[in-house]
C-alpha atoms as a PDB file:
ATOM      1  CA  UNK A   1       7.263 -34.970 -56.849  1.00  0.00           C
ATOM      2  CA  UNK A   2       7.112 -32.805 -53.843  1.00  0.00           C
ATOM      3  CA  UNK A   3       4.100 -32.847 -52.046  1.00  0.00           C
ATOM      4  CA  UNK A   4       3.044 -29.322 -50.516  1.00  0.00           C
ATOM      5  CA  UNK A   5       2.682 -28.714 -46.948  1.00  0.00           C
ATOM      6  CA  UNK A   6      -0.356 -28.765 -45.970  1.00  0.00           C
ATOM      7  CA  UNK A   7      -1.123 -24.785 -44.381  1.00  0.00           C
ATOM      8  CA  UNK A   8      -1.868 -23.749 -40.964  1.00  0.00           C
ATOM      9  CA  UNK A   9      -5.539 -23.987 -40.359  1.00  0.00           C
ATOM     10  CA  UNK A  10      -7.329 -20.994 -39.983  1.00  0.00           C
ATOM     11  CA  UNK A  11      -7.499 -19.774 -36.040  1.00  0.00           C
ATOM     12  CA  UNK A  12     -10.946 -20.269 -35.109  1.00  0.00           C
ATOM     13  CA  UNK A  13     -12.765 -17.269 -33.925  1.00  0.00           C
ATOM     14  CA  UNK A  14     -13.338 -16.879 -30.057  1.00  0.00           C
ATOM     15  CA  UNK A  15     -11.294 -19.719 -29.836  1.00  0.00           C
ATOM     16  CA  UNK A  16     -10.725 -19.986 -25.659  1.00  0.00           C
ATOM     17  CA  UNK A  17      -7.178 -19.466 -24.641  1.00  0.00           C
ATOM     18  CA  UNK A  18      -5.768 -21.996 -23.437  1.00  0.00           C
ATOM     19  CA  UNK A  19      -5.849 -23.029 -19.518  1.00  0.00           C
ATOM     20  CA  UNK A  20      -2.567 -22.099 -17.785  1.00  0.00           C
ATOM     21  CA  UNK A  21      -1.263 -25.260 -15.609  1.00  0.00           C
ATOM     22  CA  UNK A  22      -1.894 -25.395 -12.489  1.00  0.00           C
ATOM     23  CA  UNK A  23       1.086 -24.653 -10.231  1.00  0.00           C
ATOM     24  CA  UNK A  24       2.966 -27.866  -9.157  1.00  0.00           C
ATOM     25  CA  UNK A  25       4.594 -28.755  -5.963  1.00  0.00           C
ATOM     26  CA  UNK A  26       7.874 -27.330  -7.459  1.00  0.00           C
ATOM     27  CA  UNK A  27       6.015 -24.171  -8.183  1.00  0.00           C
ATOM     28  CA  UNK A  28       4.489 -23.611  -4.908  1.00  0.00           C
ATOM     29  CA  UNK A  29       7.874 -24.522  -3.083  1.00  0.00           C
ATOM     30  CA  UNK A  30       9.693 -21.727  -4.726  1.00  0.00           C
ATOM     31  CA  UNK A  31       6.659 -19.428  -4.087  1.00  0.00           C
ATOM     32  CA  UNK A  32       6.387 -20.405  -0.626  1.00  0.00           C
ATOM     33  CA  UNK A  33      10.346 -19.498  -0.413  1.00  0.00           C
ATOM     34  CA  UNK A  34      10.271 -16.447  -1.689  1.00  0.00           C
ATOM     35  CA  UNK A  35       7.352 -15.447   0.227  1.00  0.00           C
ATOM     36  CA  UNK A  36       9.392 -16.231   3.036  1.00  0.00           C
ATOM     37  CA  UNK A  37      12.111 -14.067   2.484  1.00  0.00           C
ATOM     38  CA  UNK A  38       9.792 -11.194   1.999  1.00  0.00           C
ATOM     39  CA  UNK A  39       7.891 -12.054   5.223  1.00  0.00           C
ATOM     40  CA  UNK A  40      11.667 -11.600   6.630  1.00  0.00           C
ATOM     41  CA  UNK A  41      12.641  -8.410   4.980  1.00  0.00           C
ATOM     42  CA  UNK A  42       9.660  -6.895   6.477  1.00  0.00           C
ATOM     43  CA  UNK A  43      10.289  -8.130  10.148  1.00  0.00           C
ATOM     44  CA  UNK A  44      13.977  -6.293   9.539  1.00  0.00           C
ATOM     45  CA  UNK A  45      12.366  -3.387   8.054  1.00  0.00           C
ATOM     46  CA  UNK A  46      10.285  -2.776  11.155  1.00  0.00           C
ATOM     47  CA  UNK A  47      12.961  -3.986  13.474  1.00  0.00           C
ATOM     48  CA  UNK A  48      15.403  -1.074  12.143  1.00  0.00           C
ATOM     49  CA  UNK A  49      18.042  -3.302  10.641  1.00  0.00           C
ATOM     50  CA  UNK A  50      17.933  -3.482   6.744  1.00  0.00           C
ATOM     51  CA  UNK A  51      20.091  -0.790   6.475  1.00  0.00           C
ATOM     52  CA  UNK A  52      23.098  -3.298   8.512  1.00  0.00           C
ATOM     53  CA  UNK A  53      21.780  -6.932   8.112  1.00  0.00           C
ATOM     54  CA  UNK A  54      23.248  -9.570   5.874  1.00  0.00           C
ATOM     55  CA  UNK A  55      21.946 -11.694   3.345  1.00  0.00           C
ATOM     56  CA  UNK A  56      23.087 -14.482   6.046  1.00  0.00           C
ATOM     57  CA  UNK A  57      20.932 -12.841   8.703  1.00  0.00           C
ATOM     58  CA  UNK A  58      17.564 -12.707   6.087  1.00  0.00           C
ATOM     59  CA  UNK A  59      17.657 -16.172   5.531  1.00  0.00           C
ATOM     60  CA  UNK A  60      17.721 -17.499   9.108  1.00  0.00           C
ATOM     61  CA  UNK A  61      14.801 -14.780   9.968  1.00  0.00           C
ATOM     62  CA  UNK A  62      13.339 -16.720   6.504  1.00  0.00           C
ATOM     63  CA  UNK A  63      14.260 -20.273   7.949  1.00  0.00           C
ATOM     64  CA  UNK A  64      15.306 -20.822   4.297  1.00  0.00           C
ATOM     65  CA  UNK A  65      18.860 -22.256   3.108  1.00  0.00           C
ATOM     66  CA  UNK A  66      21.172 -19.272   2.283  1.00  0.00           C
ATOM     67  CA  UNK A  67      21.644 -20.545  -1.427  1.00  0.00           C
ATOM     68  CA  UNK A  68      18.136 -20.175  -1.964  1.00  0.00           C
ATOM     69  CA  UNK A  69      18.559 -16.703  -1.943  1.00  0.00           C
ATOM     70  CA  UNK A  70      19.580 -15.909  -5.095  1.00  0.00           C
ATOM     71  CA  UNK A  71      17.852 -17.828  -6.883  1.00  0.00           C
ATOM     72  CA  UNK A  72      14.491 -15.489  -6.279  1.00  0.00           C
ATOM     73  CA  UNK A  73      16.731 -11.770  -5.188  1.00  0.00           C
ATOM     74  CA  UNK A  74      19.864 -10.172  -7.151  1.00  0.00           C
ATOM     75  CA  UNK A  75      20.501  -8.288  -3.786  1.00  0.00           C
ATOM     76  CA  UNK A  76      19.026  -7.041  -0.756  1.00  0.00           C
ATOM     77  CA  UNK A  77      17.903  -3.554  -2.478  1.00  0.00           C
ATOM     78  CA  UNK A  78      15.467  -5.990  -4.772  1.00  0.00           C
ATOM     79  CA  UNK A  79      14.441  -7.938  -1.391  1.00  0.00           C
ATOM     80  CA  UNK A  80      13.138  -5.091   0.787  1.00  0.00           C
ATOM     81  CA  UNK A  81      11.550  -3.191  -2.175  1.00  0.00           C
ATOM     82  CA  UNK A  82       9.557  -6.037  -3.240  1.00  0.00           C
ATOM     83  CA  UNK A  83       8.648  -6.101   0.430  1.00  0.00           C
ATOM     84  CA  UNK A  84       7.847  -2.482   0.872  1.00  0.00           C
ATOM     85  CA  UNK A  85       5.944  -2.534  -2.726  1.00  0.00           C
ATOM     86  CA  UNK A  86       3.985  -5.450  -1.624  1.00  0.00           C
ATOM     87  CA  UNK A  87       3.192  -3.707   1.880  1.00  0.00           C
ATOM     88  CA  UNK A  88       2.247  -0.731   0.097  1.00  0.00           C
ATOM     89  CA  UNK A  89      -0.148  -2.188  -2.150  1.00  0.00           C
ATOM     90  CA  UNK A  90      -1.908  -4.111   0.174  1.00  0.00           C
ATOM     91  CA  UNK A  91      -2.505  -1.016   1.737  1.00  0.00           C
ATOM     92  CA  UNK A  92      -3.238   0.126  -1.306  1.00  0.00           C
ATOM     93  CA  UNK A  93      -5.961  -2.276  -2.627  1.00  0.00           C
ATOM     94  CA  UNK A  94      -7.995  -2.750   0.536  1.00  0.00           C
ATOM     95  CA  UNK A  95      -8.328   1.202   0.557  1.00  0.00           C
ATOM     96  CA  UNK A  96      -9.498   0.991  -2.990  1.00  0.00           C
ATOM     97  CA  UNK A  97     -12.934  -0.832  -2.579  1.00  0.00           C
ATOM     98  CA  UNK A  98     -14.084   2.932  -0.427  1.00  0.00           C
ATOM     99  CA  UNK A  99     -13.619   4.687  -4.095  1.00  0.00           C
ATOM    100  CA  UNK A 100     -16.303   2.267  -5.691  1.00  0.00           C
ATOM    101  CA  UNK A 101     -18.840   2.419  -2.988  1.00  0.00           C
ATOM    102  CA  UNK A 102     -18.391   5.938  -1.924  1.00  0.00           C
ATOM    103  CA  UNK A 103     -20.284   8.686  -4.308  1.00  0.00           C
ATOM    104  CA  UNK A 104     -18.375  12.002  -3.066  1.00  0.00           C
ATOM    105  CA  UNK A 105     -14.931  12.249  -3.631  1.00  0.00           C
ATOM    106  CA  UNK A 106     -14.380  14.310  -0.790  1.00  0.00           C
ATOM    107  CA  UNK A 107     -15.855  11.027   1.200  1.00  0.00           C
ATOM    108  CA  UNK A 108     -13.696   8.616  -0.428  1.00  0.00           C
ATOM    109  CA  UNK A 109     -10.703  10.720   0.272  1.00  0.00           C
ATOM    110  CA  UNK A 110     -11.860  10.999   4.061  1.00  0.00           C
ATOM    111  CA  UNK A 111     -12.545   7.344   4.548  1.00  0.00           C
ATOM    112  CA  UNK A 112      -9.226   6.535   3.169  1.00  0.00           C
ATOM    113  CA  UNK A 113      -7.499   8.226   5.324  1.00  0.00           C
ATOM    114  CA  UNK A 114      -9.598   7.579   8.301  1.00  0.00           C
ATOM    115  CA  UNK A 115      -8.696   3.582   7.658  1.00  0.00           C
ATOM    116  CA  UNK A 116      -5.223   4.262   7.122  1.00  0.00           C
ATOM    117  CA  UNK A 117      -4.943   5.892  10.358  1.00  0.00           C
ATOM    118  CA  UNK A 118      -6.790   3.012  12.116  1.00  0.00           C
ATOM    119  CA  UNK A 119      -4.783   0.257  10.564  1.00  0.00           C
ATOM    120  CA  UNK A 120      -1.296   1.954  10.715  1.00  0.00           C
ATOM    121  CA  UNK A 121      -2.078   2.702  14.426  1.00  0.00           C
ATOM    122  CA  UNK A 122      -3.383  -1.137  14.729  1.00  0.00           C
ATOM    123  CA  UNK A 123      -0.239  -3.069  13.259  1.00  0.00           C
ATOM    124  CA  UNK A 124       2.885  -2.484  14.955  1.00  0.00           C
ATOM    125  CA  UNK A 125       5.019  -3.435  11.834  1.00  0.00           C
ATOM    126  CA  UNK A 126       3.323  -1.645   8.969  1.00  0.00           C
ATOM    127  CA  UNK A 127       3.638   1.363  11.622  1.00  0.00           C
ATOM    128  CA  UNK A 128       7.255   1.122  11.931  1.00  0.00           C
ATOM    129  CA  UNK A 129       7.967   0.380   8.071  1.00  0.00           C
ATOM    130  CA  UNK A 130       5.907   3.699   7.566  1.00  0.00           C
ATOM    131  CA  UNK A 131       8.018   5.418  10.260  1.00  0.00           C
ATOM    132  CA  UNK A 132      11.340   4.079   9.256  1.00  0.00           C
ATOM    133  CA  UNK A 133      11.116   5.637   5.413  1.00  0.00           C
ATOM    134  CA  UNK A 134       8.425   7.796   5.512  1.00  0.00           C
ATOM    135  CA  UNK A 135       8.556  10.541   2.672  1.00  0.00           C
ATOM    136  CA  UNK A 136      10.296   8.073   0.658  1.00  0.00           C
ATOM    137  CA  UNK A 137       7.154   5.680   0.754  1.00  0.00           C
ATOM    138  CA  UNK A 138       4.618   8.158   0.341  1.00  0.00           C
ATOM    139  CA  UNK A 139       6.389   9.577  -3.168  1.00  0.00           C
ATOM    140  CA  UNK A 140       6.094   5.674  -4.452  1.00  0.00           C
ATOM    141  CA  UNK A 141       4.900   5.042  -7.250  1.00  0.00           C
ATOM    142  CA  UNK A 142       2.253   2.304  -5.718  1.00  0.00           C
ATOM    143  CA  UNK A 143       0.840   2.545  -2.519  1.00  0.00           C
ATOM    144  CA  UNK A 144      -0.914   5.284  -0.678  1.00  0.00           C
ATOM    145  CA  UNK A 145       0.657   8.318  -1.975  1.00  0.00           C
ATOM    146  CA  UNK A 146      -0.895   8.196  -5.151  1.00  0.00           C
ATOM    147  CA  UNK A 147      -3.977   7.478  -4.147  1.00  0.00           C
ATOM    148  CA  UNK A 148      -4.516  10.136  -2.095  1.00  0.00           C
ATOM    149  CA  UNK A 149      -3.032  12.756  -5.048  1.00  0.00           C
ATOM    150  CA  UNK A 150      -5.809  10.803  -6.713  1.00  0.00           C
ATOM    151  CA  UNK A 151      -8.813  11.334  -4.152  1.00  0.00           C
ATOM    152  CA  UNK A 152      -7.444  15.006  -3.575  1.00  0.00           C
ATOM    153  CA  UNK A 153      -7.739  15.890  -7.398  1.00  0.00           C
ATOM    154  CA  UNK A 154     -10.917  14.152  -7.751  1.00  0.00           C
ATOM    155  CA  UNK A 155     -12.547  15.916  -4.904  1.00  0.00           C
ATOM    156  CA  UNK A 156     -10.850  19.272  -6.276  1.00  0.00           C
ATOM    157  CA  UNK A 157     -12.229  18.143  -9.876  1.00  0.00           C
ATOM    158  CA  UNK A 158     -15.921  17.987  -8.235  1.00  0.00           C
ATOM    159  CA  UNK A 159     -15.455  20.892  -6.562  1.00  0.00           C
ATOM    160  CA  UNK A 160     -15.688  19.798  -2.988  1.00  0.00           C
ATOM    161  CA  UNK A 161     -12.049  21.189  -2.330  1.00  0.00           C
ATOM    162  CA  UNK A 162      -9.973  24.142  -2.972  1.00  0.00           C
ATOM    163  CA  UNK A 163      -6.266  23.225  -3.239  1.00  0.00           C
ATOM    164  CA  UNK A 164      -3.823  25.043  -5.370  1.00  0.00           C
ATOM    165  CA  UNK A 165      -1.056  22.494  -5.641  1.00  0.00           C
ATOM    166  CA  UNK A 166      -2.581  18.895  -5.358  1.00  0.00           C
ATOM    167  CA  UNK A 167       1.278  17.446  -4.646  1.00  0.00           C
ATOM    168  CA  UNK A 168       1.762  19.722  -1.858  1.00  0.00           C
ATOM    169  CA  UNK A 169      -1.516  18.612  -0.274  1.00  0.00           C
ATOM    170  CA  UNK A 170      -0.208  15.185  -0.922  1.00  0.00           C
ATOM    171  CA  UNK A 171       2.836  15.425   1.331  1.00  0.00           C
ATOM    172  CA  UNK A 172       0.836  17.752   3.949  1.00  0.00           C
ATOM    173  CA  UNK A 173      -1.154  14.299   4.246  1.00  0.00           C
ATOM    174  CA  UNK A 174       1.441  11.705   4.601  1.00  0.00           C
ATOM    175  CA  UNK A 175       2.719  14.179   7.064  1.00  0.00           C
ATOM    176  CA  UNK A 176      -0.688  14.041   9.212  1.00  0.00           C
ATOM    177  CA  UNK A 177      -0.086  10.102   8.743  1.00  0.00           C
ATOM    178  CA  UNK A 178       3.046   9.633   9.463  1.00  0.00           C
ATOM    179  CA  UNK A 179       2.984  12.077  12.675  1.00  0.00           C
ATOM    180  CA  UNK A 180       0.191   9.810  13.832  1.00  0.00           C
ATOM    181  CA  UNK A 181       2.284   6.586  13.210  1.00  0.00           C
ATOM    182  CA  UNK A 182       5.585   8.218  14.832  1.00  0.00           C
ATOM    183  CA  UNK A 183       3.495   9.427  18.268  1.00  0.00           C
ATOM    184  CA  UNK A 184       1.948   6.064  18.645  1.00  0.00           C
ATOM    185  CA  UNK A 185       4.675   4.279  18.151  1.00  0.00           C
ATOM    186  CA  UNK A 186       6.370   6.494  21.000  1.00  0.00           C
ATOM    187  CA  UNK A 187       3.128   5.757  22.920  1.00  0.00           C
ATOM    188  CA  UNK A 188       0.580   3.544  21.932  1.00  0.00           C
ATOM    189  CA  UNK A 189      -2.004   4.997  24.423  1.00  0.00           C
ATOM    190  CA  UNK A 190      -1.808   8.563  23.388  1.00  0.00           C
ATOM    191  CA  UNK A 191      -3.405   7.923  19.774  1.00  0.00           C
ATOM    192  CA  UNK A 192      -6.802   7.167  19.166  1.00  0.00           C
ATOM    193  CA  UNK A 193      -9.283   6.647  16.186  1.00  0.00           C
ATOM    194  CA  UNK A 194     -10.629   9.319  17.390  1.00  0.00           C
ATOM    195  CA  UNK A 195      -6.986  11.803  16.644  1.00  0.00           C
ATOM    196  CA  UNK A 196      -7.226   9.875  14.032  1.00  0.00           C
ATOM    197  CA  UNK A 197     -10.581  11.448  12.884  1.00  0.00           C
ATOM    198  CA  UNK A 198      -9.393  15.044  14.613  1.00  0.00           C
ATOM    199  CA  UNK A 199      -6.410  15.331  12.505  1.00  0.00           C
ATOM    200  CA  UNK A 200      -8.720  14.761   8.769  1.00  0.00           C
ATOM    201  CA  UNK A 201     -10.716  17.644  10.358  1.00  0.00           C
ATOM    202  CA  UNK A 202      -7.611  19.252  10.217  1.00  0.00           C
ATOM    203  CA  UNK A 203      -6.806  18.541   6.982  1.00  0.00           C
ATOM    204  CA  UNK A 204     -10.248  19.177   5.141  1.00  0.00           C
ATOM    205  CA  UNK A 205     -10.185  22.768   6.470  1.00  0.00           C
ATOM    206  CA  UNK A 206      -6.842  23.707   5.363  1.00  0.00           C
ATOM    207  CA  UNK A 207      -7.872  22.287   2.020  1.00  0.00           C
ATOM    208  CA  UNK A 208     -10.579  24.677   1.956  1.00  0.00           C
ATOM    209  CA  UNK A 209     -13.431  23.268   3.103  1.00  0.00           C
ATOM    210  CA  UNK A 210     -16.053  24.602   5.748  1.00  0.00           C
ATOM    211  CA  UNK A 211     -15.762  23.880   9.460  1.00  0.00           C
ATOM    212  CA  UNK A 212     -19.484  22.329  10.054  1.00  0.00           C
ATOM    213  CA  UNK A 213     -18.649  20.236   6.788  1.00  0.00           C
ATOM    214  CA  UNK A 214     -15.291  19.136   7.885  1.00  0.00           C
ATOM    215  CA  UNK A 215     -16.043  18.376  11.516  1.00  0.00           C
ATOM    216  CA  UNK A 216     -19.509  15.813   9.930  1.00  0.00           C
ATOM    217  CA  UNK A 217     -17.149  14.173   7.352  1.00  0.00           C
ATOM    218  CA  UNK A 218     -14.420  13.705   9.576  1.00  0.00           C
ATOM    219  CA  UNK A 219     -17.075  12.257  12.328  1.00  0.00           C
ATOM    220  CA  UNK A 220     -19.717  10.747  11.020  1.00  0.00           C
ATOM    221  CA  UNK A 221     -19.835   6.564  11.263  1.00  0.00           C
ATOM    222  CA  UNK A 222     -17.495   5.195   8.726  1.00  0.00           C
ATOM    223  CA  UNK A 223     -17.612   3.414   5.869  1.00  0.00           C
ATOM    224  CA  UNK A 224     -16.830  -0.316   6.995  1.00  0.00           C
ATOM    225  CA  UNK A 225     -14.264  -1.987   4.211  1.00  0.00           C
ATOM    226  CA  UNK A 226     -14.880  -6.045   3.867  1.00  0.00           C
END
């Protein structure tokens, strides 16, 4: 006679999940690669050349074997926009930490832009990756663009700004940026912190905020980001 299976015990409740391994040396290898090639696509990105280079020439910018390509990229297209999306949200992240420290939207929104200024006008290659596709990064999906529709419609929301069409403000921003970005890169003297600062005056006014207001939030000592 057939003995019945025993059934599945019970699952017990706030039972921990279980540990994920540790990555091995395999694991880290292939990271380490594919890191690599990144590192690469953004050195050609900033150089000028994705639009021309070759799979050949990415992999001995990487140092990596040109087989090991494909085993991480279907193409070049899914190579630079993993670099550009992981450029873009670095960006993105260390700009976040102002919006849970800063009370007034209109600050966070100022701060933001006052560090993107600095560090775009600091590091020669995220200025020229900005430069190269300008527009076309600041409608990503990830990155700065959003945040700053974000921090505009937030300080709108709160009333510290009067903008009619938040996505048009958006773009009038990246513009400010990426005017910044292309004049330094022409000439890295001519472009200060302090245009930098001159340009969110700008900026607040046209979005409808007073003069004395602007001119202390675009100049008053800013909010350091670890």
């Amino acid at each position: 006679m057939a003995t019945p299976e025993t059934p599945n015990p019970a699952p017990t409740p706030n039972r921990p999940a279980p540990n994920r391994p540790a990555p091995n040396r395999t694991d880290r290898r292939r990271a380490k690669t594919r890191q690599a090639l990144i590192d690469a696509a953004r050195t050609l990105i900033a150089d000028g050349r994705a639009a021309t280079v070759s799979i050949a020439d990415i992999t001995a910018t990487a140092d990596v074997g040109f087989g090991t390509f494909y085993n991480h990229f279907d193409d070049k297209k899914s190579l630079f926009d993993a670099a550009i999306d992981q450029i873009l949200e670095a960006l993105g992240d260390h700009l976040d930490t102002i919006a849970t420290r800063a009370i007034d939207p209109a600050e966070v929104f100022a701060t933001s832009f006052r560090h993107a200024g600095r560090l775009a006008i600091s590091h020669r290659q995220t200025a020229e990756i900005i430069d190269s596709y300008g527009f076309v990064l600041m409608g990503s999906p990830t990155g700065l663009g959003p945040r700053a529709r974000r921090d505009l419609a937030d300080a709108v929301a709160a009333g510290r700004l009067r903008i009619e069409n938040i996505d048009l403000a958006t773009a009038i921003t990246c513009g400010h940026l990426l005017a910044l970005v292309h004049a330094w890169l022409a000439d890295p003297v001519s472009v200060t912190d302090a245009d930098v600062d001159a340009s969110l005056e700008t900026l607040l006014r046209s979005f409808g905020m007073a003069a004395v207001t602007a001119r202390r939030l675009a100049h008053r000592d800013l909010l350091s980001i670890d």
